[in-house]
Every structure is written in C-alpha cells, then in structure tokens.
Protein backbone atom coordinates (compact mmCIF):
# COMPACT_ATOMS: atom_id res chain seq x y z
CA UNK A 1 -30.51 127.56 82.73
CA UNK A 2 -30.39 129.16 79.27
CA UNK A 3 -26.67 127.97 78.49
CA UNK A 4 -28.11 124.70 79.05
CA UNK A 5 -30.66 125.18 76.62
CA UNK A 6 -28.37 126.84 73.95
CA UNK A 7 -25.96 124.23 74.18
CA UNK A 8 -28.67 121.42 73.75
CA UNK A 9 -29.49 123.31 70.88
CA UNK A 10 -26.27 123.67 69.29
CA UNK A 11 -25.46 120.01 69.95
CA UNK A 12 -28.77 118.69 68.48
CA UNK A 13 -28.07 120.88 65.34
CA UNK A 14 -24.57 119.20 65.02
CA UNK A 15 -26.04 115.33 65.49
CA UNK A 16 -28.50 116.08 63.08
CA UNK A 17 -26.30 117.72 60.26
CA UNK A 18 -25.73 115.40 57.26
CA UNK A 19 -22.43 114.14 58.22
CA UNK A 20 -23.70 112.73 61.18
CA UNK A 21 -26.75 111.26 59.99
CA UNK A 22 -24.35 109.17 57.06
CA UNK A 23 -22.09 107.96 59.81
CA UNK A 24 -25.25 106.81 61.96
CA UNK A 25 -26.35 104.66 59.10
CA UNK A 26 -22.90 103.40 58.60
CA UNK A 27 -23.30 102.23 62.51
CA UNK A 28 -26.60 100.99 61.33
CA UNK A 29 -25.54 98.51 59.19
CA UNK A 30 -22.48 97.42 60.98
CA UNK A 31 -23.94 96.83 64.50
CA UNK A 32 -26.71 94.50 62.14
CA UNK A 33 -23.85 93.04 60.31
CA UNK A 34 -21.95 92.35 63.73
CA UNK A 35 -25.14 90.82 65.03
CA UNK A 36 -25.55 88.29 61.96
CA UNK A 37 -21.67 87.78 61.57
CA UNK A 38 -22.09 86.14 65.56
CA UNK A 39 -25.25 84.02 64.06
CA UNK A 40 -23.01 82.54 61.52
CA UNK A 41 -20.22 81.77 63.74
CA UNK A 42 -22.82 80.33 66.40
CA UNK A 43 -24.02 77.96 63.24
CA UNK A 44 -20.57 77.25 62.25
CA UNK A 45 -19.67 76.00 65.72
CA UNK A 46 -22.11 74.15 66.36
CA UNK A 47 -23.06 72.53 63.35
CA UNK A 48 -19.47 72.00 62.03
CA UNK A 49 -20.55 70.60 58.75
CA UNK A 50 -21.74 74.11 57.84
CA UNK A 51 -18.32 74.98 57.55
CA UNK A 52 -17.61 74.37 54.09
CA UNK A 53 -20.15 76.66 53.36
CA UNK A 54 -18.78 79.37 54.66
CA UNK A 55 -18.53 82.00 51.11
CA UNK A 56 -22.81 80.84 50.94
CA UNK A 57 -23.18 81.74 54.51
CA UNK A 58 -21.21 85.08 54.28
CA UNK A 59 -22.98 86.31 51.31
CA UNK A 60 -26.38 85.45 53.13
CA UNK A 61 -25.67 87.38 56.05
CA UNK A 62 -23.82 90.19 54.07
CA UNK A 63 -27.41 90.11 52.21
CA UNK A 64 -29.45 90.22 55.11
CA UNK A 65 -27.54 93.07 56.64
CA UNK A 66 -27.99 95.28 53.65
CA UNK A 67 -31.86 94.61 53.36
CA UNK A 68 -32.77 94.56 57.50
CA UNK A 69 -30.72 98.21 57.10
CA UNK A 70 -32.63 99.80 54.02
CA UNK A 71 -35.84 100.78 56.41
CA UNK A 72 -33.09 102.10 59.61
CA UNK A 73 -31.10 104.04 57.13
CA UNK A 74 -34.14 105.71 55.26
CA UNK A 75 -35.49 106.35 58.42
CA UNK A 76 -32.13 108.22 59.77
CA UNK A 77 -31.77 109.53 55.92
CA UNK A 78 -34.81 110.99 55.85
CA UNK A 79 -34.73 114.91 56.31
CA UNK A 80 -36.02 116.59 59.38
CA UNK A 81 -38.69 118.92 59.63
C-alpha cells in the first residue's frame, strides 16, 4: 500500500509544479472561451441580423473570456502551501 502512496505523491508533486499549473490556466481560459465562442454562434444563428456584427461580437466574447478567467487563473496561479 505504500507504492500507492509514493506514487500519489510523486504524481501530485508533478501536477502541481509550475509548468503544469501555466498549462491549467491556459485550459482555463480556452474551455471559457469555447463556451462563449458557442454563445455567439447560438446568437448568430438565430438572430441572423447579428451577423454583420460579427468583429463587435468576437471582441466581446474574447473580452469576457479574459476577465471570467482572471479569478480561475489566480486561483490555479497562486502558490501552494
């Protein structure tokens, strides 16, 4: 049962070593991005007349990703004790 333990340990050190932690927020902000890139798409078909403003509507969502992120990334950022 101690090899369990030891390798639990070993992988927990890995996830939580800096390299992992930047990638998580990466995955952060793209699985919020994704989610607010179907919005859009969901507005754009079915309110067609949206469509021309389709650079407004990407740089509103590209917005709103970046500040819905801030608190997930500063959370997984943040160094463990």
């Amino acid at each position: 049962m101690a090899a369990g333990k030891e390798t639990f340990e070993k992988f927990l050190n890995l996830y939580t070593a800096a390299p992992f932690r930047l990638l998580e927020s990466g995955l952060i902000f793209a699985v919020i991005y994704h989610a607010l890139n179907g919005a859009r798409i969901i507005v754009v078909d079915f309110w067609p007349q949206f469509g021309r403003y389709q650079k407004v509507l990407w740089r509103a969502q590209l917005t709103l990703a970046v500040l819905i992120s801030i608190p997930g990334i500063i959370a997984t950022l943040r160094p463990i004790y």
